[in-house]
PDB file of N, CA and C in Angstrom:
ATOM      1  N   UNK A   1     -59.594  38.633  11.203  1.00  0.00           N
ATOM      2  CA  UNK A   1     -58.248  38.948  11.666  1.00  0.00           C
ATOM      3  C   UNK A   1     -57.985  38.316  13.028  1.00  0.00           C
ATOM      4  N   UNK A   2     -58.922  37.946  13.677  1.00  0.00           N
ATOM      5  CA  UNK A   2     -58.820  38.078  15.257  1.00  0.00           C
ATOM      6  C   UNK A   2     -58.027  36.210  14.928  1.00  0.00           C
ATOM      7  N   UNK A   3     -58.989  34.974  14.399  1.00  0.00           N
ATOM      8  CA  UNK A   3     -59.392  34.101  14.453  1.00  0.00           C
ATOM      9  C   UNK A   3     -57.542  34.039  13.866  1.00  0.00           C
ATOM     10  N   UNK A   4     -56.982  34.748  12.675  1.00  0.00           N
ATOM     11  CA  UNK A   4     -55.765  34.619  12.244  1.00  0.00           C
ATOM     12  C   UNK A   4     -54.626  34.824  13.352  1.00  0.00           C
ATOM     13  N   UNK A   5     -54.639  35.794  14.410  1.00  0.00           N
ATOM     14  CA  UNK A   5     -53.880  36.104  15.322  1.00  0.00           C
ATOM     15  C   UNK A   5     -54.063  34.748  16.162  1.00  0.00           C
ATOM     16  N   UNK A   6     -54.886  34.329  16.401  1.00  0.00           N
ATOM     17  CA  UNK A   6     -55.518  33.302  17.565  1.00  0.00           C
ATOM     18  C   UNK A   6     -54.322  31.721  17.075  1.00  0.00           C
ATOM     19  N   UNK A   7     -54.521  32.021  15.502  1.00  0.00           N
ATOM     20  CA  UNK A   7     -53.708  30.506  14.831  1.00  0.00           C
ATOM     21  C   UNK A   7     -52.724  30.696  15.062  1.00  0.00           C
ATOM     22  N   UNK A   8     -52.314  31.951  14.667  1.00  0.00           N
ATOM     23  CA  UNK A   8     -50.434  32.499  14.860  1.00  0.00           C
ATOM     24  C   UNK A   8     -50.157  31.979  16.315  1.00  0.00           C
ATOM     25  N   UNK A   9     -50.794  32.759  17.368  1.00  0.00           N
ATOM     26  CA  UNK A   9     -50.522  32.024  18.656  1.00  0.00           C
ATOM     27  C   UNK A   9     -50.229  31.109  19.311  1.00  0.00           C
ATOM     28  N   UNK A  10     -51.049  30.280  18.833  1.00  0.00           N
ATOM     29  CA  UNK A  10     -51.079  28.939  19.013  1.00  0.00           C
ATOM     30  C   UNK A  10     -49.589  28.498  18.118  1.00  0.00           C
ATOM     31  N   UNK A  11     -49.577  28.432  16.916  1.00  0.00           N
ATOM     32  CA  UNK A  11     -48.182  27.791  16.439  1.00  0.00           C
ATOM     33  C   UNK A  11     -46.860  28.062  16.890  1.00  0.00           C
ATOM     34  N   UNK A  12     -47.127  29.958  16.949  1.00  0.00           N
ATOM     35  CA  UNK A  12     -45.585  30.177  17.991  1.00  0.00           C
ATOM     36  C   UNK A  12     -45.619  29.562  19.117  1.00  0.00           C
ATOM     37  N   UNK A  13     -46.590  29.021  19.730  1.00  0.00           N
ATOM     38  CA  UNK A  13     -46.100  28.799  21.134  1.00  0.00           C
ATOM     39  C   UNK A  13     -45.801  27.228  20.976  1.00  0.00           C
ATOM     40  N   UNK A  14     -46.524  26.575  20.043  1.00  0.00           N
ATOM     41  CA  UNK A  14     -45.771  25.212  19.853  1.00  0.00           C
ATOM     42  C   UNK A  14     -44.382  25.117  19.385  1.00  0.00           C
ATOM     43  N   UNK A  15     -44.101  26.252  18.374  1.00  0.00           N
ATOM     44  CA  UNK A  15     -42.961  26.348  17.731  1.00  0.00           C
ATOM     45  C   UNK A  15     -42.018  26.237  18.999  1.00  0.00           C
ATOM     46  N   UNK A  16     -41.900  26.992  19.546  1.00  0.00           N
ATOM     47  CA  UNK A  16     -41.041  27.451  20.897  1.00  0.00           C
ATOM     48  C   UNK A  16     -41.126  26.614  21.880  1.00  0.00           C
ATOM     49  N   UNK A  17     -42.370  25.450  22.286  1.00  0.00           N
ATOM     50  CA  UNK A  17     -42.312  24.753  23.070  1.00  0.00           C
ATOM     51  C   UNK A  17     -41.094  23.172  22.397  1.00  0.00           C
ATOM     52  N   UNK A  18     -41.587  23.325  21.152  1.00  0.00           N
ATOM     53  CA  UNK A  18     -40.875  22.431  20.393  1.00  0.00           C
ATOM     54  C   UNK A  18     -39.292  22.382  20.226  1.00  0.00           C
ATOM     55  N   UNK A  19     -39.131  23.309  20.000  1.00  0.00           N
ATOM     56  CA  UNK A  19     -38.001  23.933  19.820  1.00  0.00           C
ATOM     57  C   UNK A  19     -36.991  24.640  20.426  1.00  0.00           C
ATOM     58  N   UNK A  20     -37.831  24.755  21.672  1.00  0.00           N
ATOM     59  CA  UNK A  20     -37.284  25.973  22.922  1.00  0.00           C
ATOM     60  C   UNK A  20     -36.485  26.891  22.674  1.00  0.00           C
ATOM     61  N   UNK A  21     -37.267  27.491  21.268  1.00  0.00           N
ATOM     62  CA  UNK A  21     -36.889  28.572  20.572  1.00  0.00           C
ATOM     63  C   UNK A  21     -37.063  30.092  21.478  1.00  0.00           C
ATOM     64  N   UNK A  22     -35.985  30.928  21.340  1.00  0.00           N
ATOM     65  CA  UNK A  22     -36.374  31.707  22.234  1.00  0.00           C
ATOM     66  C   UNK A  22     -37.469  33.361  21.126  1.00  0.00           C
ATOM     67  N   UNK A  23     -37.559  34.045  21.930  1.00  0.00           N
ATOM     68  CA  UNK A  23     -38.722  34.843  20.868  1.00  0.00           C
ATOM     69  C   UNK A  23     -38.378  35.157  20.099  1.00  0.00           C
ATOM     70  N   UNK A  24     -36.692  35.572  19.676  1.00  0.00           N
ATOM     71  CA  UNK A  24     -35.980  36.460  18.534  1.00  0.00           C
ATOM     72  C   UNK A  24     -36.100  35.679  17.284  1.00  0.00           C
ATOM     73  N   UNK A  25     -35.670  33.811  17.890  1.00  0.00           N
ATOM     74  CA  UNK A  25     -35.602  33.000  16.879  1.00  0.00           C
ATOM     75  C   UNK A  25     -37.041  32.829  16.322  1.00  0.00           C
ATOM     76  N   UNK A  26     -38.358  32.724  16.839  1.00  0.00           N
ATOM     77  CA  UNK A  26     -39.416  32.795  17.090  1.00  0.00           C
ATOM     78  C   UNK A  26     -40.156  33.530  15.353  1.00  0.00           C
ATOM     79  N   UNK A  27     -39.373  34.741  15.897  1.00  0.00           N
ATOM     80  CA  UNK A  27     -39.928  35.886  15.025  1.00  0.00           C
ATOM     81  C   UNK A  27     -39.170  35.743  13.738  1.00  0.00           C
ATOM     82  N   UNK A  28     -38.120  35.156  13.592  1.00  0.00           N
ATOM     83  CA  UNK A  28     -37.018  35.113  12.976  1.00  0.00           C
ATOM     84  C   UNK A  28     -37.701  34.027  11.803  1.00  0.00           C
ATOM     85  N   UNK A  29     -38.117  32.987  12.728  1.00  0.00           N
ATOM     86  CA  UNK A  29     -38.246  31.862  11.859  1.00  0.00           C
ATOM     87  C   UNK A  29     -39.554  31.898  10.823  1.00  0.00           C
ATOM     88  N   UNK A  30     -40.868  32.698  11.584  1.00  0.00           N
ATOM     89  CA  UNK A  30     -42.020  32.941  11.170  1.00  0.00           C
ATOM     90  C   UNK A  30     -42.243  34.322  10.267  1.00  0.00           C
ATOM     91  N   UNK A  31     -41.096  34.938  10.350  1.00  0.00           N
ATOM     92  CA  UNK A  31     -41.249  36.442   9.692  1.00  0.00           C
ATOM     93  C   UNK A  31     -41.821  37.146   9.764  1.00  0.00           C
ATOM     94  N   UNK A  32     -42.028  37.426  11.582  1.00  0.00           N
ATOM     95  CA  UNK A  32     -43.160  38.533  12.036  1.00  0.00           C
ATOM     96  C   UNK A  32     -42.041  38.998  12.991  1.00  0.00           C
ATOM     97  N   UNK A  33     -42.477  40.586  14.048  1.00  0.00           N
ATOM     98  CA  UNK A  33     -41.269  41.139  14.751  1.00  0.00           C
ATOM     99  C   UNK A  33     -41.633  40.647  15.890  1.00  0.00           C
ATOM    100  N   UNK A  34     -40.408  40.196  16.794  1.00  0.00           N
ATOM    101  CA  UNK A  34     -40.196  39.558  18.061  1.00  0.00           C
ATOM    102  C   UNK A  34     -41.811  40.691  19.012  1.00  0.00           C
ATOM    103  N   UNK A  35     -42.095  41.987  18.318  1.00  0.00           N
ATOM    104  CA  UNK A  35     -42.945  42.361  19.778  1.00  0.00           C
ATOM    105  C   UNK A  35     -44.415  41.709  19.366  1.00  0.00           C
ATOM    106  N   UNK A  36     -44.451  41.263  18.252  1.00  0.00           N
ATOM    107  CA  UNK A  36     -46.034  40.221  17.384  1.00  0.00           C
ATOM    108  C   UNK A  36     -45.274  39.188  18.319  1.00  0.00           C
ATOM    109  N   UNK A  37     -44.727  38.169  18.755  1.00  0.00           N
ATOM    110  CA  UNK A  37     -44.533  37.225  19.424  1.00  0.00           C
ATOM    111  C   UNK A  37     -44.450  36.996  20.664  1.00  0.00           C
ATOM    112  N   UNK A  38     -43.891  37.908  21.162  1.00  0.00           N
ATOM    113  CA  UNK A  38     -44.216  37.877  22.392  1.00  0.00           C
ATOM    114  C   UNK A  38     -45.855  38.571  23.088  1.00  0.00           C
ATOM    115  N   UNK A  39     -46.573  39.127  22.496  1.00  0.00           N
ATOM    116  CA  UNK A  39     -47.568  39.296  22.184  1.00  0.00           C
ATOM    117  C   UNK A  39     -48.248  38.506  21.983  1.00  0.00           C
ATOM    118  N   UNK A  40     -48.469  37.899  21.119  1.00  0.00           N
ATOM    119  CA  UNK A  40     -48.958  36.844  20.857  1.00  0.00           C
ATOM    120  C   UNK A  40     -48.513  35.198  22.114  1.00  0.00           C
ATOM    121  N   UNK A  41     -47.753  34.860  22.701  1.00  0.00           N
ATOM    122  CA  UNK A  41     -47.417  34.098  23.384  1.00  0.00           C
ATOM    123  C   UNK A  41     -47.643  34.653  24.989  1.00  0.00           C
ATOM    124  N   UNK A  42     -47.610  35.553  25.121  1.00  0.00           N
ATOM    125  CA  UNK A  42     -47.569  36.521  26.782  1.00  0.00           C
ATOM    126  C   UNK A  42     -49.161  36.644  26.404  1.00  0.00           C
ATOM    127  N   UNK A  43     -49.977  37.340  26.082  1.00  0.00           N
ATOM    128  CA  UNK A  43     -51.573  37.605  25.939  1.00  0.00           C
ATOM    129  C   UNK A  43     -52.059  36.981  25.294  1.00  0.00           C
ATOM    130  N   UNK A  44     -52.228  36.633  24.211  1.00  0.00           N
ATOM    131  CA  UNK A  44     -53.099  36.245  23.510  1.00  0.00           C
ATOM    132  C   UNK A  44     -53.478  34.269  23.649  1.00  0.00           C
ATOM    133  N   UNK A  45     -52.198  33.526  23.726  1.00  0.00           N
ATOM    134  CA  UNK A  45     -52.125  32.069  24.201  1.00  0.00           C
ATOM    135  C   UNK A  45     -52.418  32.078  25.026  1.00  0.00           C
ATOM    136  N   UNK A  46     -52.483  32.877  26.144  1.00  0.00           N
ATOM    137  CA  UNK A  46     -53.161  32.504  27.637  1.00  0.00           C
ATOM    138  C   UNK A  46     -54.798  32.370  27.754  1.00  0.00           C
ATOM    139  N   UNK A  47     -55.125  33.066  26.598  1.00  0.00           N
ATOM    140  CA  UNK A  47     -56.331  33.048  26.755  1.00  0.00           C
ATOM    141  C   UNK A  47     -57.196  32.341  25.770  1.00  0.00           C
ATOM    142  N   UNK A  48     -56.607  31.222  24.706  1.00  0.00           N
ATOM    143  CA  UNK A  48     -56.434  30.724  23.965  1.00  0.00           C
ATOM    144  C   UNK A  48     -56.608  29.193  24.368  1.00  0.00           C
ATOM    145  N   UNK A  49     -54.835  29.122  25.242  1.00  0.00           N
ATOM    146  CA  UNK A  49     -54.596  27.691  25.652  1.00  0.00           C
ATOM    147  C   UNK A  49     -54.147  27.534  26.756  1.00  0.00           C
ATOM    148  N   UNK A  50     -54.399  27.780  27.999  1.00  0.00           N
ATOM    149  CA  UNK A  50     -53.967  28.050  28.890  1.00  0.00           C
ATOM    150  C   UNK A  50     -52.753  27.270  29.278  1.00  0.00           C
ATOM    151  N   UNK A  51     -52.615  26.226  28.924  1.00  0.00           N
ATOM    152  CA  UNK A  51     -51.557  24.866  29.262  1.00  0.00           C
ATOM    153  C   UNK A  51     -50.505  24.916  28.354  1.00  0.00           C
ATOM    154  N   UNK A  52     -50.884  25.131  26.866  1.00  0.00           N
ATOM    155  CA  UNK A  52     -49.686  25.759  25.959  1.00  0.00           C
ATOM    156  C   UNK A  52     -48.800  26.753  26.600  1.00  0.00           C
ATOM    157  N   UNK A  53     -49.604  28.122  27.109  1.00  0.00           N
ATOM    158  CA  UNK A  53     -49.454  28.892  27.483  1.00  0.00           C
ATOM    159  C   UNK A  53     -47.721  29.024  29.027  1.00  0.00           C
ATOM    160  N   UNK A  54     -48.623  27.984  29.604  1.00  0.00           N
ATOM    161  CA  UNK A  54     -47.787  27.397  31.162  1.00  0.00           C
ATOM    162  C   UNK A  54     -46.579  27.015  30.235  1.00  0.00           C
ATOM    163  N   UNK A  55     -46.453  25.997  29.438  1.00  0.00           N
ATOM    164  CA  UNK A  55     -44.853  25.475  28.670  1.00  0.00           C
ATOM    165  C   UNK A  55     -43.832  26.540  28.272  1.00  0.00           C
ATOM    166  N   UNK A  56     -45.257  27.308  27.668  1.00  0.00           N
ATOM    167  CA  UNK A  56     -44.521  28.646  26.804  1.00  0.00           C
ATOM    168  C   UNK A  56     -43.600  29.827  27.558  1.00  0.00           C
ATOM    169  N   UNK A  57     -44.230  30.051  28.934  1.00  0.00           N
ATOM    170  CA  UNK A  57     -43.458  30.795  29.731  1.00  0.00           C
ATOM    171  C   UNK A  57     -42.543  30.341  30.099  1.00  0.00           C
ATOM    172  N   UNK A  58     -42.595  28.887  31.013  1.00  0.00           N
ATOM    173  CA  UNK A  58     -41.499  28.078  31.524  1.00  0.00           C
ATOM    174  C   UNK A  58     -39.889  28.332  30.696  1.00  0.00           C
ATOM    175  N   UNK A  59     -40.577  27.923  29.124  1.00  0.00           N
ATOM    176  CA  UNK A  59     -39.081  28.016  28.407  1.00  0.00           C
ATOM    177  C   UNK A  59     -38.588  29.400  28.287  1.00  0.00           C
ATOM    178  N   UNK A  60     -39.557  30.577  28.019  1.00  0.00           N
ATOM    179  CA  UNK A  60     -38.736  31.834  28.080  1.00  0.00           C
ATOM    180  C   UNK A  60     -38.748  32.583  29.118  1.00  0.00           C
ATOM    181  N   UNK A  61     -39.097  32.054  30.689  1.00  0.00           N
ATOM    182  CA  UNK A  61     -38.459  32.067  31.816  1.00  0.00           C
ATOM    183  C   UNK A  61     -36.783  31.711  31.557  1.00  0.00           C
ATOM    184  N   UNK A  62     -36.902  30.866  31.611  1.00  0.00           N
ATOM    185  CA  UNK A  62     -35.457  29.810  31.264  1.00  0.00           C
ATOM    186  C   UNK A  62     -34.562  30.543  30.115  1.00  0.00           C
ATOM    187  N   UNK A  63     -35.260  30.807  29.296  1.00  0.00           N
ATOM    188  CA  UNK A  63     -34.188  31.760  28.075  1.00  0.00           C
ATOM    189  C   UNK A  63     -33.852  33.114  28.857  1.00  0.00           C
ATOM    190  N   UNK A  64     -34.785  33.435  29.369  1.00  0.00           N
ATOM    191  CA  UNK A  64     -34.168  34.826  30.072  1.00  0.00           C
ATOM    192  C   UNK A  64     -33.179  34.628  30.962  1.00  0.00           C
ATOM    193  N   UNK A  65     -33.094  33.550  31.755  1.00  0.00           N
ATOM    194  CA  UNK A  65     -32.180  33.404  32.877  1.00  0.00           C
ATOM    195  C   UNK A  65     -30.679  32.968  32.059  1.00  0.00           C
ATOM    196  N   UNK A  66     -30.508  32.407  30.913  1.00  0.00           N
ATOM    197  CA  UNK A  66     -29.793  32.061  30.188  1.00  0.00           C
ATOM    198  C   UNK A  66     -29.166  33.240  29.161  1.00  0.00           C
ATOM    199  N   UNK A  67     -29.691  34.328  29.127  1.00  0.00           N
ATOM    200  CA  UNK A  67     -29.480  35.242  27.705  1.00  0.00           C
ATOM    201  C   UNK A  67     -28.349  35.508  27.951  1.00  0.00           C
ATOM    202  N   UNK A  68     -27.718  36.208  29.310  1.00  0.00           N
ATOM    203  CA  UNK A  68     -26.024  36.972  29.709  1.00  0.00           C
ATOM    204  C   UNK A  68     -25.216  35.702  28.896  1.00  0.00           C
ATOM    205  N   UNK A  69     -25.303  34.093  29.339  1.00  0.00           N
ATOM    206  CA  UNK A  69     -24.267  33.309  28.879  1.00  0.00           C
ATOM    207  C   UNK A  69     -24.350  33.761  27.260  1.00  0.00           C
ATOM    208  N   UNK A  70     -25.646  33.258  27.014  1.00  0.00           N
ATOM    209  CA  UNK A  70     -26.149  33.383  25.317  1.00  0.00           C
ATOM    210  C   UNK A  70     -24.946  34.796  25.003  1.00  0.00           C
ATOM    211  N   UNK A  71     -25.220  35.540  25.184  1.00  0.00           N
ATOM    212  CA  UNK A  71     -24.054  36.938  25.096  1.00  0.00           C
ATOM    213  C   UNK A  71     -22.730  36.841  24.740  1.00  0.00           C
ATOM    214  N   UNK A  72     -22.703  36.323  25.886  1.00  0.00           N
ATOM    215  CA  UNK A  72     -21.219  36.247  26.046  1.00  0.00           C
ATOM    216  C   UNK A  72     -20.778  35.117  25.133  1.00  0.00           C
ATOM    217  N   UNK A  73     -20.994  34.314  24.947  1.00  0.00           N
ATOM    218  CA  UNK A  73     -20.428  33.232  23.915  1.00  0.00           C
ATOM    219  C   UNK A  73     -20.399  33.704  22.428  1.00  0.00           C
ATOM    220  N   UNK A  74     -21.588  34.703  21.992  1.00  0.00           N
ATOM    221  CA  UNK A  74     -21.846  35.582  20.974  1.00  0.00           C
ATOM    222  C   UNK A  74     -20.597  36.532  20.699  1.00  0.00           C
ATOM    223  N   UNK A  75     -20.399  37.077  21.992  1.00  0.00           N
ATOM    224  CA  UNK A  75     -18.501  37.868  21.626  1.00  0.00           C
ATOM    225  C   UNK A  75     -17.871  37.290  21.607  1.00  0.00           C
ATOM    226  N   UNK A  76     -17.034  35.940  22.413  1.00  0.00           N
ATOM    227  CA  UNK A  76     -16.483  34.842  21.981  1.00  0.00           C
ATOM    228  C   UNK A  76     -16.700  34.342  20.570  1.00  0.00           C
ATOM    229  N   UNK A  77     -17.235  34.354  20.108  1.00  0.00           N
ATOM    230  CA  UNK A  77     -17.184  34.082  18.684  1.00  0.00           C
ATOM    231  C   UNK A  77     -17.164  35.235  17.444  1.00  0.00           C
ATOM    232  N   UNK A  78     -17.802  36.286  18.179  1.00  0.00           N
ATOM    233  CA  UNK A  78     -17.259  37.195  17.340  1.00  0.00           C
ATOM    234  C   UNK A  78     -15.354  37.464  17.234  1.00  0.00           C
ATOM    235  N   UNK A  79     -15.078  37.542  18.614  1.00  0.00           N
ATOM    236  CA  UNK A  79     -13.757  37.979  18.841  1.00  0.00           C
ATOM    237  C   UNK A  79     -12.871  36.871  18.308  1.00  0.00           C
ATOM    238  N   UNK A  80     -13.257  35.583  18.019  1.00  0.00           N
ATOM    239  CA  UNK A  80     -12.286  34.385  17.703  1.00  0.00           C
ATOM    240  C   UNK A  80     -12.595  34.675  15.762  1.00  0.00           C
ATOM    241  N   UNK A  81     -13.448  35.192  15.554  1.00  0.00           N
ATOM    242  CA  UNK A  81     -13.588  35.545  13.583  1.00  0.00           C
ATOM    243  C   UNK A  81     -12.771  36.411  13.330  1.00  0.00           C
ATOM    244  N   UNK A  82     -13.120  37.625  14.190  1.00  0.00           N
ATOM    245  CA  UNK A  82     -11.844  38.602  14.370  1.00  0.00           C
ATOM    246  C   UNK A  82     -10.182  38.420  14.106  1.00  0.00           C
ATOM    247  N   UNK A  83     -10.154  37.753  15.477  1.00  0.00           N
ATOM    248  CA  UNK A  83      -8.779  37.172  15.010  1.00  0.00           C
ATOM    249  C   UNK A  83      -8.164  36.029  13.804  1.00  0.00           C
ATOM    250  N   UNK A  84      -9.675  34.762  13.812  1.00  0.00           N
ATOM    251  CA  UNK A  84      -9.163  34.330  12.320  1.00  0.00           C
ATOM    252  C   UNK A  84      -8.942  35.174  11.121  1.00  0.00           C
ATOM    253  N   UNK A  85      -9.537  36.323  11.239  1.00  0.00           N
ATOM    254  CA  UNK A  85      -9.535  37.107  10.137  1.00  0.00           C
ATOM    255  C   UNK A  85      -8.305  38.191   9.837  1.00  0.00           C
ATOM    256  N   UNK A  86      -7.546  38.456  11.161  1.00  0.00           N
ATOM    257  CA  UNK A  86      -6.254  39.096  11.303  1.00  0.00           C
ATOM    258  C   UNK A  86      -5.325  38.030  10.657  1.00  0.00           C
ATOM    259  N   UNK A  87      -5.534  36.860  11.053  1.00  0.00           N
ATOM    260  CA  UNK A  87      -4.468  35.941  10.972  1.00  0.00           C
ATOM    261  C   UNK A  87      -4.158  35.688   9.568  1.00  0.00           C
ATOM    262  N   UNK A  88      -5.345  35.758   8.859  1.00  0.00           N
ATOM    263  CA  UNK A  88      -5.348  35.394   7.131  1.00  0.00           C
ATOM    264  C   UNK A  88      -4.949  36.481   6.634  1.00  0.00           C
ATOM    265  N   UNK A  89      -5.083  37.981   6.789  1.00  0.00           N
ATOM    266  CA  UNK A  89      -4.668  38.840   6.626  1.00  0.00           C
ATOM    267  C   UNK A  89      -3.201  39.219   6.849  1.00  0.00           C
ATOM    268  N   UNK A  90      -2.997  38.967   7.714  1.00  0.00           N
ATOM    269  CA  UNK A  90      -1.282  38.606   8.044  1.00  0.00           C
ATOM    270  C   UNK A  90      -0.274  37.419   6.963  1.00  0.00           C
ATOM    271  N   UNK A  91      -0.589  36.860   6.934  1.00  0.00           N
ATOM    272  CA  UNK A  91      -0.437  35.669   6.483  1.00  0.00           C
ATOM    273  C   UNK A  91      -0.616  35.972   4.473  1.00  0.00           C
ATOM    274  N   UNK A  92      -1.248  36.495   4.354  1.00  0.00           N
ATOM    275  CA  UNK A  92      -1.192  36.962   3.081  1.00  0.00           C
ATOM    276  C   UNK A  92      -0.873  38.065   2.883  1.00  0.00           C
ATOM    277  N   UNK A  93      -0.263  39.126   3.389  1.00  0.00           N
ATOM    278  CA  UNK A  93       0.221  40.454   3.735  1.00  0.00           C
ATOM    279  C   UNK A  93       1.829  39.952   3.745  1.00  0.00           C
ATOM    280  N   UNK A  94       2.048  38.928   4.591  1.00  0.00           N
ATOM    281  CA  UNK A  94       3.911  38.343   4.434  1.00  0.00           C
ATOM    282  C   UNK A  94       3.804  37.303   3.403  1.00  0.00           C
ATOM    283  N   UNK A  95       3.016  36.466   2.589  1.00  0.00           N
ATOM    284  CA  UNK A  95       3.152  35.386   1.187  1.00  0.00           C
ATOM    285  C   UNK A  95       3.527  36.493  -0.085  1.00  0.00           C
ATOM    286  N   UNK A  96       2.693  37.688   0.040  1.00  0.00           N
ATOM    287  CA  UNK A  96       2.834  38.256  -1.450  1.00  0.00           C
ATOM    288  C   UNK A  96       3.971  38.721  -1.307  1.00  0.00           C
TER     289      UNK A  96
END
C-alpha cells in the first residue's frame, strides 16, 4: 500500500506541475478526494521528491493567491446563465 501511495504522489504532483492544476481539479481528474491530494502532495512528495515537491507548492501557493478571482468569475458566469436563461424563458413565454 505504502509503495502505491508513494506512485500516486509522485503523478499528482507531476499532474499539477504539468498542468498547474489546482488540487480540486487534481482530485477531480484522478478520482480520489481533494484531502488524498493534498496529502499526498503537502507530505508524502516531500519526502519522496523533494524538487517535485518545491514546483508543487510554488503552483498551489499561486492557486491560493488566485482562488477569490477564480470565485468571482465563477458567479459571473453563473449570473450571466441565469440571465440567458430568463431571457429564453421570456422570449418563449411572449412567442406562444
Amino acid at each position: 500500500m505504502k509503495a502505491q501511495s508513494e506512485t500516486r504522489a509522485v503523478i499528482l504532483g507531476e499532474y499539477i506541475v504539468s498542468q498547474k492544476a489546482t488540487v480540486r481539479a487534481a482530485a477531480e481528474w484522478f478520482g480520489v478526494s481533494k484531502s488524498t491530494v493534498h496529502k499526498d502532495v503537502s507530505e508524502r512528495l516531500e519526502q519522496i521528491q523533494p524538487e517535485l515537491y518545491t514546483q508543487v507548492k510554488s503552483i498551489l501557493e499561486q492557486n491560493k493567491q488566485e482562488r477569490h478571482i477564480r470565485g468571482g468569475l465563477a458567479t459571473q458566469r453563473k449570473y450571466a446563465l441565469r440571465r440567458k436563461q430568463e431571457e429564453a424563458f421570456q422570449k418563449h413565454r411572449y412567442d406562444s
